[in-house]
ModelCIF file with pLDDT and N, C-alpha, C, O atoms, coordinates in Angstrom:
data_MODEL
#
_entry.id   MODEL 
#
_entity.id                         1 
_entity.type                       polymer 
_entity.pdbx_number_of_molecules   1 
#
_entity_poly.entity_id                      1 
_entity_poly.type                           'polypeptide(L)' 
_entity_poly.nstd_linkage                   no 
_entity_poly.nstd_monomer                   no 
_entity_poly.pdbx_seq_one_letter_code       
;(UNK)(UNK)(UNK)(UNK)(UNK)(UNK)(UNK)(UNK)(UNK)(UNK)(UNK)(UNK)(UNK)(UNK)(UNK)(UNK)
(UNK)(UNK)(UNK)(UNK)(UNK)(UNK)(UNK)(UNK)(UNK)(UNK)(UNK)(UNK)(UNK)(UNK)(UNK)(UNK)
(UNK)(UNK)(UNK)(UNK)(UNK)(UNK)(UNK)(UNK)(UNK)(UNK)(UNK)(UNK)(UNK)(UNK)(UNK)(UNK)
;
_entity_poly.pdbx_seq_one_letter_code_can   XXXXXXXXXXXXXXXXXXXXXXXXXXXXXXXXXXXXXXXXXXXXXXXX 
_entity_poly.pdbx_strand_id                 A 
#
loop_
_entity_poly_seq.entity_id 
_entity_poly_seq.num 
_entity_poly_seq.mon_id 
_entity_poly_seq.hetero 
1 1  UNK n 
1 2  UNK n 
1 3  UNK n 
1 4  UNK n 
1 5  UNK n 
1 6  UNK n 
1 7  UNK n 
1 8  UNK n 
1 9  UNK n 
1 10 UNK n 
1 11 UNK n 
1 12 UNK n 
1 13 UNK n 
1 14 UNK n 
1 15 UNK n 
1 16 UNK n 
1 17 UNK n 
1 18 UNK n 
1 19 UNK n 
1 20 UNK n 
1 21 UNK n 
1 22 UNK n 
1 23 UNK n 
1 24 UNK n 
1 25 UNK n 
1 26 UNK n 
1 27 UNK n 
1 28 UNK n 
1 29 UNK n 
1 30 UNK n 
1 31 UNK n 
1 32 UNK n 
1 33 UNK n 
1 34 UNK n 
1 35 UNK n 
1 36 UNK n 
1 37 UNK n 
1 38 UNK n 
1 39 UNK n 
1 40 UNK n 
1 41 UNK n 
1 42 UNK n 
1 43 UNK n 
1 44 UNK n 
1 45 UNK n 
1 46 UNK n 
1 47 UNK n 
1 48 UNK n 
#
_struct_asym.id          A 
_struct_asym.entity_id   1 
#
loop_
_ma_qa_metric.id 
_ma_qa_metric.mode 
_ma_qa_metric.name 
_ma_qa_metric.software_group_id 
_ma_qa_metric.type 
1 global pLDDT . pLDDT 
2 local  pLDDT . pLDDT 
#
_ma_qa_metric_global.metric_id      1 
_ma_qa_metric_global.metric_value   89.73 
_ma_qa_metric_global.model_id       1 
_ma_qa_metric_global.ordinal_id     1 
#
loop_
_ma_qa_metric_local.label_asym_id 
_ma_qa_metric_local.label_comp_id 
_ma_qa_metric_local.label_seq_id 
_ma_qa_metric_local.metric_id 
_ma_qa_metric_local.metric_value 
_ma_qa_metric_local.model_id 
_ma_qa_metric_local.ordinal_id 
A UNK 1  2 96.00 1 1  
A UNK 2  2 96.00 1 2  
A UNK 3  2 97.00 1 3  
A UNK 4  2 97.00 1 4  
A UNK 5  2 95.00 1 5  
A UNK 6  2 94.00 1 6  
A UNK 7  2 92.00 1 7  
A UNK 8  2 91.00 1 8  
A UNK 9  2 88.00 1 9  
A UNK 10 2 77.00 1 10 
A UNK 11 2 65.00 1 11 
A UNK 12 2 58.00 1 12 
A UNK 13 2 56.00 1 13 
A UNK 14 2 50.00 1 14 
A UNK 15 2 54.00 1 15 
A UNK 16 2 62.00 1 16 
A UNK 17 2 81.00 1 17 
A UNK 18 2 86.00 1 18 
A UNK 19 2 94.00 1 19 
A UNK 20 2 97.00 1 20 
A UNK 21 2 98.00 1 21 
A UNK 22 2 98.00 1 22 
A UNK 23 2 98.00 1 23 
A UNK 24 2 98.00 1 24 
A UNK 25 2 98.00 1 25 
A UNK 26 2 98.00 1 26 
A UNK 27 2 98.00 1 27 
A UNK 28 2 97.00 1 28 
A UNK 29 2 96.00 1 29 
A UNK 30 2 95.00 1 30 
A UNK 31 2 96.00 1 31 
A UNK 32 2 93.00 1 32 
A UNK 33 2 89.00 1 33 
A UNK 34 2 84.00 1 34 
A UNK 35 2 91.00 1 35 
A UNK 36 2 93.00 1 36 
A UNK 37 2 94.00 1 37 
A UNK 38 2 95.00 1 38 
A UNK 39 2 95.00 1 39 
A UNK 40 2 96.00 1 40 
A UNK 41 2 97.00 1 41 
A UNK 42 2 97.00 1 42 
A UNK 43 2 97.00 1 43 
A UNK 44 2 98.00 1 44 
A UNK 45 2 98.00 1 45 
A UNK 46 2 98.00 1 46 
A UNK 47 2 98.00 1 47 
A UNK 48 2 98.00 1 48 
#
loop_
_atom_site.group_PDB 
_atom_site.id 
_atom_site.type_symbol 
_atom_site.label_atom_id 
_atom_site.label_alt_id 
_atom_site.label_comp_id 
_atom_site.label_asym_id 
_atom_site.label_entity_id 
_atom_site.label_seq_id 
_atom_site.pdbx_PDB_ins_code 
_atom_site.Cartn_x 
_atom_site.Cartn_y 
_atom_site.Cartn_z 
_atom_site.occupancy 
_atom_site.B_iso_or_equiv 
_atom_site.pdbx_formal_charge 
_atom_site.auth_seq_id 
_atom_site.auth_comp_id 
_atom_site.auth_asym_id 
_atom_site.auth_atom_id 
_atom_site.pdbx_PDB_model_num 
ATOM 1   N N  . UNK A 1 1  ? 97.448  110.717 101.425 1.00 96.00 ? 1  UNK A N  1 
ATOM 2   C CA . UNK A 1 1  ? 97.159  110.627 102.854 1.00 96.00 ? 1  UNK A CA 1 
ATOM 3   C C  . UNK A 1 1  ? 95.685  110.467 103.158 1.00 96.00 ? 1  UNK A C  1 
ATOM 4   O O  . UNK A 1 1  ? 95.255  109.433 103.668 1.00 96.00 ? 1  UNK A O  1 
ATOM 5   N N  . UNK A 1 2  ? 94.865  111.560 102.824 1.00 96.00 ? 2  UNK A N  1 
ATOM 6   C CA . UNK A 1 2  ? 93.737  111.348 103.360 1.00 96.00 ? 2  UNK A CA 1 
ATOM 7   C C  . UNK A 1 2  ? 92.753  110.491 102.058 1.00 96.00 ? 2  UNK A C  1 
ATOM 8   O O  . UNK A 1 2  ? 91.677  109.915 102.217 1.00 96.00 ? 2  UNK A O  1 
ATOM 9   N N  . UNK A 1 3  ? 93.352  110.612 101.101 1.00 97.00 ? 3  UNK A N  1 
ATOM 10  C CA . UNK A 1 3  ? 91.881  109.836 100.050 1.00 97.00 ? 3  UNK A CA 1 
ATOM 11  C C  . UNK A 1 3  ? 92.562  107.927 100.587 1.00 97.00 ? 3  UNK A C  1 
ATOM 12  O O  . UNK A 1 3  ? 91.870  106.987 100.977 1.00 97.00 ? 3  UNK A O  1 
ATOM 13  N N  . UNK A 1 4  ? 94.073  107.972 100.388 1.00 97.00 ? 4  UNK A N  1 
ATOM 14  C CA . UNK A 1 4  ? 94.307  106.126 101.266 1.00 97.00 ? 4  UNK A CA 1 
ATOM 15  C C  . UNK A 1 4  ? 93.727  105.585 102.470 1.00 97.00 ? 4  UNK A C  1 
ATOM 16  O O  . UNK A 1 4  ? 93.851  104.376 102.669 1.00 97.00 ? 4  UNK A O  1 
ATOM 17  N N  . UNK A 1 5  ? 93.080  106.342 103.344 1.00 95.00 ? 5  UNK A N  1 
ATOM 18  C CA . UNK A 1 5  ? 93.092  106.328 104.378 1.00 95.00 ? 5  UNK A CA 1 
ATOM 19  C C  . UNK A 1 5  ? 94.311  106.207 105.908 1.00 95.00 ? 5  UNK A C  1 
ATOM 20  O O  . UNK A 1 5  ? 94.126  105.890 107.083 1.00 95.00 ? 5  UNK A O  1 
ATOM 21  N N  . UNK A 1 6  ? 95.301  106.555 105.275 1.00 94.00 ? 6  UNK A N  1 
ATOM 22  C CA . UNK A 1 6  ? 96.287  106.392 105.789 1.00 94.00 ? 6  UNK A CA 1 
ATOM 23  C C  . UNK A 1 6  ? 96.654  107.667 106.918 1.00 94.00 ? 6  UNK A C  1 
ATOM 24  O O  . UNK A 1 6  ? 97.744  107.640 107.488 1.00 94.00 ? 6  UNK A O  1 
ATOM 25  N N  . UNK A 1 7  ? 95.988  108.417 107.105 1.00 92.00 ? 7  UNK A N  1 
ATOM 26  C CA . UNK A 1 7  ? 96.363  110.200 107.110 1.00 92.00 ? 7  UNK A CA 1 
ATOM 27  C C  . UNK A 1 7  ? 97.054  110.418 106.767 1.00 92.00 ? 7  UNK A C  1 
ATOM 28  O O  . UNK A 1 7  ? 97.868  109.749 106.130 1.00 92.00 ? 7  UNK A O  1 
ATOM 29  N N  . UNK A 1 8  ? 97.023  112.457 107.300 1.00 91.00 ? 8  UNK A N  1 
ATOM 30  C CA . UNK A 1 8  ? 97.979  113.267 106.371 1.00 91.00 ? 8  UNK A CA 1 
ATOM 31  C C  . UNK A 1 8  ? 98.864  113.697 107.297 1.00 91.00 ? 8  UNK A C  1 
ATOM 32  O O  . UNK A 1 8  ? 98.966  113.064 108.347 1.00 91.00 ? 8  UNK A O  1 
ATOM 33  N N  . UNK A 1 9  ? 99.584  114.746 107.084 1.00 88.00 ? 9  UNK A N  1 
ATOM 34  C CA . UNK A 1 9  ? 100.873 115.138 108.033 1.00 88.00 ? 9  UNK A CA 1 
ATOM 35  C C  . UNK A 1 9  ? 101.090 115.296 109.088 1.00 88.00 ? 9  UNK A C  1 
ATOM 36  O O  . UNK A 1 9  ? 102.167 115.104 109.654 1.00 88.00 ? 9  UNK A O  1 
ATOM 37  N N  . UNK A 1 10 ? 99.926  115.740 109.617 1.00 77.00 ? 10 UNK A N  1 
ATOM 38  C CA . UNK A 1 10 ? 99.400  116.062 111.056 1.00 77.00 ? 10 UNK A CA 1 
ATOM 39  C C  . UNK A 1 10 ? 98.088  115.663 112.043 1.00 77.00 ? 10 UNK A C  1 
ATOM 40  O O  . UNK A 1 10 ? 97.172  115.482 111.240 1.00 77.00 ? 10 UNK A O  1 
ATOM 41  N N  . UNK A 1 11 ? 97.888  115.579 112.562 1.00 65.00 ? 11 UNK A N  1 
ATOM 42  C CA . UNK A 1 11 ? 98.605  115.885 113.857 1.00 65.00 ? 11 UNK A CA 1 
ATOM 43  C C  . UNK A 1 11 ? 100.126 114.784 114.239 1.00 65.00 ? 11 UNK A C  1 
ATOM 44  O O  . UNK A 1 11 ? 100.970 114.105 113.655 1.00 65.00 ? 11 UNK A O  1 
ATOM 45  N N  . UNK A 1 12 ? 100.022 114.891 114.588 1.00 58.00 ? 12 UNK A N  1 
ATOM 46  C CA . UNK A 1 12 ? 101.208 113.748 114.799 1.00 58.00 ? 12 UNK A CA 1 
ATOM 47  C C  . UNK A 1 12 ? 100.999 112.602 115.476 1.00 58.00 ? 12 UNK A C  1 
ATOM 48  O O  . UNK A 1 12 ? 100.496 112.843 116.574 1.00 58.00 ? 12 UNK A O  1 
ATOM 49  N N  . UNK A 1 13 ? 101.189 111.377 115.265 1.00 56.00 ? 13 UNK A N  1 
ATOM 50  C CA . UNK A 1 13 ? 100.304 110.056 115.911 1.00 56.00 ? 13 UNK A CA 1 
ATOM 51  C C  . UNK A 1 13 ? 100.910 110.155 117.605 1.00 56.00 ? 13 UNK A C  1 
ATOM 52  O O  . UNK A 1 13 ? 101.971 110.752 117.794 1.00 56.00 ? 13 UNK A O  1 
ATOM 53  N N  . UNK A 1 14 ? 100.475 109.794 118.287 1.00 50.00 ? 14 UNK A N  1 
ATOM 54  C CA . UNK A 1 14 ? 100.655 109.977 119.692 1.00 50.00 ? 14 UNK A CA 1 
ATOM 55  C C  . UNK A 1 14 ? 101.853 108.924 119.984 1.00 50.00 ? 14 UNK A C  1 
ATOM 56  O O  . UNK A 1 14 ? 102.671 109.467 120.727 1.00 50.00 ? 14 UNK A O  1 
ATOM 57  N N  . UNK A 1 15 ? 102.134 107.939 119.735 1.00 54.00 ? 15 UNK A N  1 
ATOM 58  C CA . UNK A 1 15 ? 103.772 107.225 119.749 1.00 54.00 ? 15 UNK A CA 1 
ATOM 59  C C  . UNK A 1 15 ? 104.592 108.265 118.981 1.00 54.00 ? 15 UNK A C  1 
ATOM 60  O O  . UNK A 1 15 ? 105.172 109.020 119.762 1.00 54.00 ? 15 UNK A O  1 
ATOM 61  N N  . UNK A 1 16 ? 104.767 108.475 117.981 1.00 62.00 ? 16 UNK A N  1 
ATOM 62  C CA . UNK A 1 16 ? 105.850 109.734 117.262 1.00 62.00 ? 16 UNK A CA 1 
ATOM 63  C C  . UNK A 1 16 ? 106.053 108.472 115.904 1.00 62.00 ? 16 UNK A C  1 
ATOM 64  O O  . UNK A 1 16 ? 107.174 108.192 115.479 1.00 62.00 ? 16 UNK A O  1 
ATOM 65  N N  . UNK A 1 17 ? 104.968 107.915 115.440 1.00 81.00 ? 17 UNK A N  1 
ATOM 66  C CA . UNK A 1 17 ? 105.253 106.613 114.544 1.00 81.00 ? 17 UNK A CA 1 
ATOM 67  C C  . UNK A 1 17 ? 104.470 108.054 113.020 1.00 81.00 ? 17 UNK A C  1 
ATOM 68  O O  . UNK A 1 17 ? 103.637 108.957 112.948 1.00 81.00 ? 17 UNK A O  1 
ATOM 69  N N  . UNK A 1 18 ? 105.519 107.320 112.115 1.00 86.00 ? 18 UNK A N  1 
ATOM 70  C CA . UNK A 1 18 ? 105.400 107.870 110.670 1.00 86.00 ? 18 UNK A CA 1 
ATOM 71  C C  . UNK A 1 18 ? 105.160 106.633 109.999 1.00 86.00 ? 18 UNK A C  1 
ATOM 72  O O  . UNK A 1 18 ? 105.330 105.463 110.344 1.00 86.00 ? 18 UNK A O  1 
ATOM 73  N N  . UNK A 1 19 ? 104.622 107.292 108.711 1.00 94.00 ? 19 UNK A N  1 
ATOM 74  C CA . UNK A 1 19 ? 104.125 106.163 107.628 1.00 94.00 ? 19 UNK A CA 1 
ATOM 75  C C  . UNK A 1 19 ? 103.548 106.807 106.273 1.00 94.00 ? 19 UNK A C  1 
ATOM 76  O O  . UNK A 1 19 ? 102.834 107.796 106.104 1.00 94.00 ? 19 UNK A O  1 
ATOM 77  N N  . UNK A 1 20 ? 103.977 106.113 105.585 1.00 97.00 ? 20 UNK A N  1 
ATOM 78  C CA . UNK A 1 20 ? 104.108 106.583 104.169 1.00 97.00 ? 20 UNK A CA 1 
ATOM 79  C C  . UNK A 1 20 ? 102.563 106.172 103.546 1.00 97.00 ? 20 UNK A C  1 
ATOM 80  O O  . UNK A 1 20 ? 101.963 105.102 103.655 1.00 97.00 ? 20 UNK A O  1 
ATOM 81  N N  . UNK A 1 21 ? 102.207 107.263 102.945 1.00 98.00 ? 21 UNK A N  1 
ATOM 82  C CA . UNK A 1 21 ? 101.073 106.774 101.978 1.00 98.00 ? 21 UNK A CA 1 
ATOM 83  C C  . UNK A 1 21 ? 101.440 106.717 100.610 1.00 98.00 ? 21 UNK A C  1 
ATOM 84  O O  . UNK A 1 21 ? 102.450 107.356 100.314 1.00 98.00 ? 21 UNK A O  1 
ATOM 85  N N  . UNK A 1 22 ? 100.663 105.896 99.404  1.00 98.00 ? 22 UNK A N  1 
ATOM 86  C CA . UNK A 1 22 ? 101.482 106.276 98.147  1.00 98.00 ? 22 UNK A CA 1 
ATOM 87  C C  . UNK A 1 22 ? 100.323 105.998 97.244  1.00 98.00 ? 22 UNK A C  1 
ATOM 88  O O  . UNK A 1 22 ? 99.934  104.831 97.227  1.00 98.00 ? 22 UNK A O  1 
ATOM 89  N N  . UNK A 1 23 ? 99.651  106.945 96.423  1.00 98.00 ? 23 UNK A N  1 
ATOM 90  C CA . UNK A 1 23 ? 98.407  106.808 95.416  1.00 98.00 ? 23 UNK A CA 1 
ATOM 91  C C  . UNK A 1 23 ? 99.524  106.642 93.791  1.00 98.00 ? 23 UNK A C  1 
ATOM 92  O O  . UNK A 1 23 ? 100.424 107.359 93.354  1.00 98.00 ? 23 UNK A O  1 
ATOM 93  N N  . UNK A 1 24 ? 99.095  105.758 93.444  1.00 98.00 ? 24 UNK A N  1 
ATOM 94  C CA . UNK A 1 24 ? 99.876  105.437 92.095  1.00 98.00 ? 24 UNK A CA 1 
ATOM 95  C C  . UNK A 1 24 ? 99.143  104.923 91.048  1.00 98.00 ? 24 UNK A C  1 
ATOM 96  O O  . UNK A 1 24 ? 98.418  103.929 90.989  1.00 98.00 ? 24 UNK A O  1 
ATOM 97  N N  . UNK A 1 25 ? 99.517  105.956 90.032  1.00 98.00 ? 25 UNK A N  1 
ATOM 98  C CA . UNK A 1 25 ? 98.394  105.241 88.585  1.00 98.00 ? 25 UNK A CA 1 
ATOM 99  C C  . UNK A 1 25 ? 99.582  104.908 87.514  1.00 98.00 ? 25 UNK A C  1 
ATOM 100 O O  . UNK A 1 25 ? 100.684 105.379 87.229  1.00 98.00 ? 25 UNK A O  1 
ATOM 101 N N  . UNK A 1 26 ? 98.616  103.666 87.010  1.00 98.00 ? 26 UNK A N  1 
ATOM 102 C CA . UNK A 1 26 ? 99.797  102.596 85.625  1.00 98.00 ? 26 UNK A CA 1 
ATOM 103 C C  . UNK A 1 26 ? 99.567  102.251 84.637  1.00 98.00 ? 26 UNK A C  1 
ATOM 104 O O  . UNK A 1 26 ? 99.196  101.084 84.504  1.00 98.00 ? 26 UNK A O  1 
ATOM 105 N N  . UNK A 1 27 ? 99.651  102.870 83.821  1.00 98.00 ? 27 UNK A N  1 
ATOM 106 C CA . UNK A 1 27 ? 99.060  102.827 82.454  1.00 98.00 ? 27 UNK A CA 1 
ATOM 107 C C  . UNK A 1 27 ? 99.820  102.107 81.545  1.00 98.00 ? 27 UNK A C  1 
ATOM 108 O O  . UNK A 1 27 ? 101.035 101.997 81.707  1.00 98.00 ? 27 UNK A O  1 
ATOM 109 N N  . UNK A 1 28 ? 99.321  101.673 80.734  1.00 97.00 ? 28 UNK A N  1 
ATOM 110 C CA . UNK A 1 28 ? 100.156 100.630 79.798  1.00 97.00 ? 28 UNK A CA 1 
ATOM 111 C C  . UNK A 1 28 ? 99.739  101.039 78.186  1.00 97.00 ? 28 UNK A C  1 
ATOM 112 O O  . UNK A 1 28 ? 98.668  100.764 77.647  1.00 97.00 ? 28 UNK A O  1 
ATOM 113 N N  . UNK A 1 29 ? 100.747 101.682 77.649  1.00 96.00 ? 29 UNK A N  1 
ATOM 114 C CA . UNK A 1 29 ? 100.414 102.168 75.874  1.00 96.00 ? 29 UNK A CA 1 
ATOM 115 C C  . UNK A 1 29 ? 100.439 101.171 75.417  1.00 96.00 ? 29 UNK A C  1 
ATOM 116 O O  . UNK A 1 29 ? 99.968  101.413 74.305  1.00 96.00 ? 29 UNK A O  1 
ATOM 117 N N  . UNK A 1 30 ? 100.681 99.996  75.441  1.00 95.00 ? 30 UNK A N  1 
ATOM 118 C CA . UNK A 1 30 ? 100.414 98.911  74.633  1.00 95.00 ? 30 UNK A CA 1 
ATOM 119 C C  . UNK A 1 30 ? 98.992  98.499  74.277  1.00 95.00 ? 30 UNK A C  1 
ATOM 120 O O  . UNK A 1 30 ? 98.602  98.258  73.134  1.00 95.00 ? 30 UNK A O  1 
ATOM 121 N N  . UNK A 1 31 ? 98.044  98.431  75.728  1.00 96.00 ? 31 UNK A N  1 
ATOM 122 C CA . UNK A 1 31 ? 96.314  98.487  75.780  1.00 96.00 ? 31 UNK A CA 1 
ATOM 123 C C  . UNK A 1 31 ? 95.859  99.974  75.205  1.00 96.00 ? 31 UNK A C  1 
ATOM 124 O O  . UNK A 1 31 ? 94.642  100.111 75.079  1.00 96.00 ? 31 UNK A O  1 
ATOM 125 N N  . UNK A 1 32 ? 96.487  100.830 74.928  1.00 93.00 ? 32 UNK A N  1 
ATOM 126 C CA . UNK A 1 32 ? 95.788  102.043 74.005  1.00 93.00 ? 32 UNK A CA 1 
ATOM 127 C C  . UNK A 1 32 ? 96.291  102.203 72.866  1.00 93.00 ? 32 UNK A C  1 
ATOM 128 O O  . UNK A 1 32 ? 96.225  103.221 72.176  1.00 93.00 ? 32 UNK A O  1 
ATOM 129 N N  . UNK A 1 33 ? 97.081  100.706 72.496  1.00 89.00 ? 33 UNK A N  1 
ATOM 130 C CA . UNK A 1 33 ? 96.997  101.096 70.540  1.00 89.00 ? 33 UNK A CA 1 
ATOM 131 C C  . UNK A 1 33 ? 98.184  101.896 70.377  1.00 89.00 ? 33 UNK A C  1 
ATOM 132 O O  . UNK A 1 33 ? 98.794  101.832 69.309  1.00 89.00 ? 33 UNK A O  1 
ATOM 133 N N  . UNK A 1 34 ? 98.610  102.691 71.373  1.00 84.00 ? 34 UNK A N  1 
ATOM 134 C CA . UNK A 1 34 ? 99.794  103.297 71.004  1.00 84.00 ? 34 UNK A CA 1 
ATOM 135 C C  . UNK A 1 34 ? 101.478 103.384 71.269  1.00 84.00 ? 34 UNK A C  1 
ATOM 136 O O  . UNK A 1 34 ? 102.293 104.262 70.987  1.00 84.00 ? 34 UNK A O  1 
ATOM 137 N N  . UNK A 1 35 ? 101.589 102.312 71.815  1.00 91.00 ? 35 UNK A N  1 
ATOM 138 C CA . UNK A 1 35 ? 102.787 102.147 71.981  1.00 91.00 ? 35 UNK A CA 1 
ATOM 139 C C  . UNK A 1 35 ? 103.729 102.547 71.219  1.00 91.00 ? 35 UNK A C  1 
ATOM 140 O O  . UNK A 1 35 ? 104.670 103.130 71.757  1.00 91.00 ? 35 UNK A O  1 
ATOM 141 N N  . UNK A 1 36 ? 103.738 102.326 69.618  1.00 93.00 ? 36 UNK A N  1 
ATOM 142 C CA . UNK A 1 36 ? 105.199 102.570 68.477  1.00 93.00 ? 36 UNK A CA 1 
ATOM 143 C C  . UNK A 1 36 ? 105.149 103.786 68.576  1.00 93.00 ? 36 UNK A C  1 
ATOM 144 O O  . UNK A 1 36 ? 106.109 104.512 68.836  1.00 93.00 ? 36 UNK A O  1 
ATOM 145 N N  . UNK A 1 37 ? 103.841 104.183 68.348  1.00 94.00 ? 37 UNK A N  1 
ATOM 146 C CA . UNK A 1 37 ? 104.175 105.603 68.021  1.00 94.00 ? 37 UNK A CA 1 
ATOM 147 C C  . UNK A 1 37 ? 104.137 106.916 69.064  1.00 94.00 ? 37 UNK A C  1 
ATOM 148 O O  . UNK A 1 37 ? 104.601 108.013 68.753  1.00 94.00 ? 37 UNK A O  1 
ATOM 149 N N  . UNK A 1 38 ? 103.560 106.647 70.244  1.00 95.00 ? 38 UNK A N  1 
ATOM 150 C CA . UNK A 1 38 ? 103.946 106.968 71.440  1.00 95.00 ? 38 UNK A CA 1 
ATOM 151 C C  . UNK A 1 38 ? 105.813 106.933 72.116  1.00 95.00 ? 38 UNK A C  1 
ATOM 152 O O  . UNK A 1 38 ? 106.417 107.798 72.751  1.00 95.00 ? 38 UNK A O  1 
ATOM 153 N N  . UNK A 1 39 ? 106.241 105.646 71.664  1.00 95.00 ? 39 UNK A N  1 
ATOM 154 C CA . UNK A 1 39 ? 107.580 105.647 71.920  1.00 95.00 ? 39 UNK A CA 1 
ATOM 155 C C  . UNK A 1 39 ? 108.473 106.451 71.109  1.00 95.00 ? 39 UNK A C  1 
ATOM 156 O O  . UNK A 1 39 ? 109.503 106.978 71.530  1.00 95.00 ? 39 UNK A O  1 
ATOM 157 N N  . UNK A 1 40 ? 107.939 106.531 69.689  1.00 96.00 ? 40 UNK A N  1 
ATOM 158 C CA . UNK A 1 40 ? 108.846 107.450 68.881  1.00 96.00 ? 40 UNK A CA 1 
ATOM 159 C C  . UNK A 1 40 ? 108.749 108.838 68.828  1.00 96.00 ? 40 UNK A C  1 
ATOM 160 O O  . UNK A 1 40 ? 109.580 109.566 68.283  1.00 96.00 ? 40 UNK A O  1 
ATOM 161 N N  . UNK A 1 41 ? 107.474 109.299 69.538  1.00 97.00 ? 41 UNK A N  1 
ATOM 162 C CA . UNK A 1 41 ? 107.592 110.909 69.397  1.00 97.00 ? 41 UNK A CA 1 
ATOM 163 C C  . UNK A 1 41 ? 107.849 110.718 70.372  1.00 97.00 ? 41 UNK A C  1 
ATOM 164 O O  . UNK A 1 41 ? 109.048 110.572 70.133  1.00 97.00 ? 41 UNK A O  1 
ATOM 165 N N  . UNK A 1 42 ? 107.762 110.518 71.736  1.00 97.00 ? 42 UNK A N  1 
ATOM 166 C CA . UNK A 1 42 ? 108.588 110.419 73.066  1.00 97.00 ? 42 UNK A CA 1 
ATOM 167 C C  . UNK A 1 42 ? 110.066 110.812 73.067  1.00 97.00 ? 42 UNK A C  1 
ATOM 168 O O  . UNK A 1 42 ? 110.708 111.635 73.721  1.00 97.00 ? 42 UNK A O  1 
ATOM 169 N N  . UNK A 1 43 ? 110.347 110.037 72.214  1.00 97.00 ? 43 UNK A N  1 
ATOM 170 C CA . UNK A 1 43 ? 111.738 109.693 71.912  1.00 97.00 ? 43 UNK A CA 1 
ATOM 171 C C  . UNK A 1 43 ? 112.539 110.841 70.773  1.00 97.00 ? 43 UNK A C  1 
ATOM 172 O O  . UNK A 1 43 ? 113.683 111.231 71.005  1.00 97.00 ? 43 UNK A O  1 
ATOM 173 N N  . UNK A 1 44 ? 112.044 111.132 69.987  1.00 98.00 ? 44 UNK A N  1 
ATOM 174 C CA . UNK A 1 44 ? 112.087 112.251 69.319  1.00 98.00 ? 44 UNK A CA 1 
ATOM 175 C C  . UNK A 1 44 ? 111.550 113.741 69.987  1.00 98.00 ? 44 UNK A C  1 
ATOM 176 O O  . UNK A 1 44 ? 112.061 114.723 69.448  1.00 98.00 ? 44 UNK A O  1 
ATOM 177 N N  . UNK A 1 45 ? 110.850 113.945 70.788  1.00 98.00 ? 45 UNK A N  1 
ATOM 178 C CA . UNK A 1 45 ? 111.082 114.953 71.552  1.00 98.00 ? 45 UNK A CA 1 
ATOM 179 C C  . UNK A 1 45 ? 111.709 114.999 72.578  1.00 98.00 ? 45 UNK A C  1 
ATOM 180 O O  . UNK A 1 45 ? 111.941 116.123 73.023  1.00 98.00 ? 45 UNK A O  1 
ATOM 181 N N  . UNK A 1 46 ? 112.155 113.941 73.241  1.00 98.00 ? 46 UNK A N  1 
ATOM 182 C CA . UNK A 1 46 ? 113.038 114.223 74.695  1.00 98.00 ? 46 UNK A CA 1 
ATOM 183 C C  . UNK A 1 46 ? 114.561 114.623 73.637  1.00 98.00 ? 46 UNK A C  1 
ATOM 184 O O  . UNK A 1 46 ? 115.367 115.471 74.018  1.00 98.00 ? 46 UNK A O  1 
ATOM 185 N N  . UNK A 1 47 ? 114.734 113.872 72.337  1.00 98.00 ? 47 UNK A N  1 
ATOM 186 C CA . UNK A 1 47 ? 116.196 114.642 71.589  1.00 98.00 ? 47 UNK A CA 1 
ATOM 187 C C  . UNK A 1 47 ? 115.818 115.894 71.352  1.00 98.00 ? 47 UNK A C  1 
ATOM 188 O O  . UNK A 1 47 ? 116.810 116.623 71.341  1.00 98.00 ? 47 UNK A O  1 
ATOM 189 N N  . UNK A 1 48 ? 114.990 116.377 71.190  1.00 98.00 ? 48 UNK A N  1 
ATOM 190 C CA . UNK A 1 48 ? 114.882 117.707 70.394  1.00 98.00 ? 48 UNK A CA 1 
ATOM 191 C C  . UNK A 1 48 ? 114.859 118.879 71.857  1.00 98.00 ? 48 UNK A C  1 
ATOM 192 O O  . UNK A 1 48 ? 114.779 120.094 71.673  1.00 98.00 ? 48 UNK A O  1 
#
């Protein structure tokens, strides 16, 4: 809300209008070299 500039919960906009903010980070293990083996202990601990 407030780091998007979008605001935050309150006050309430003076029409009664809502709106979503959304901060999202995307990382890709393939650009850090670790993808195989990132996927296999991943994968081996979500079984265990």
């Amino acid at each position: 809300g407030a780091f998007t500039g979008g605001g935050t919960s309150g006050p309430v906009d003076a029409r009664g209008r809502i709106a979503n903010g959304m901060l999202s980070i995307y990382i890709s293990p393939q650009h850090f070299g670790t993808a195989a083996e990132f996927k296999r202990t991943a994968e081996d601990y979500v079984a265990w």
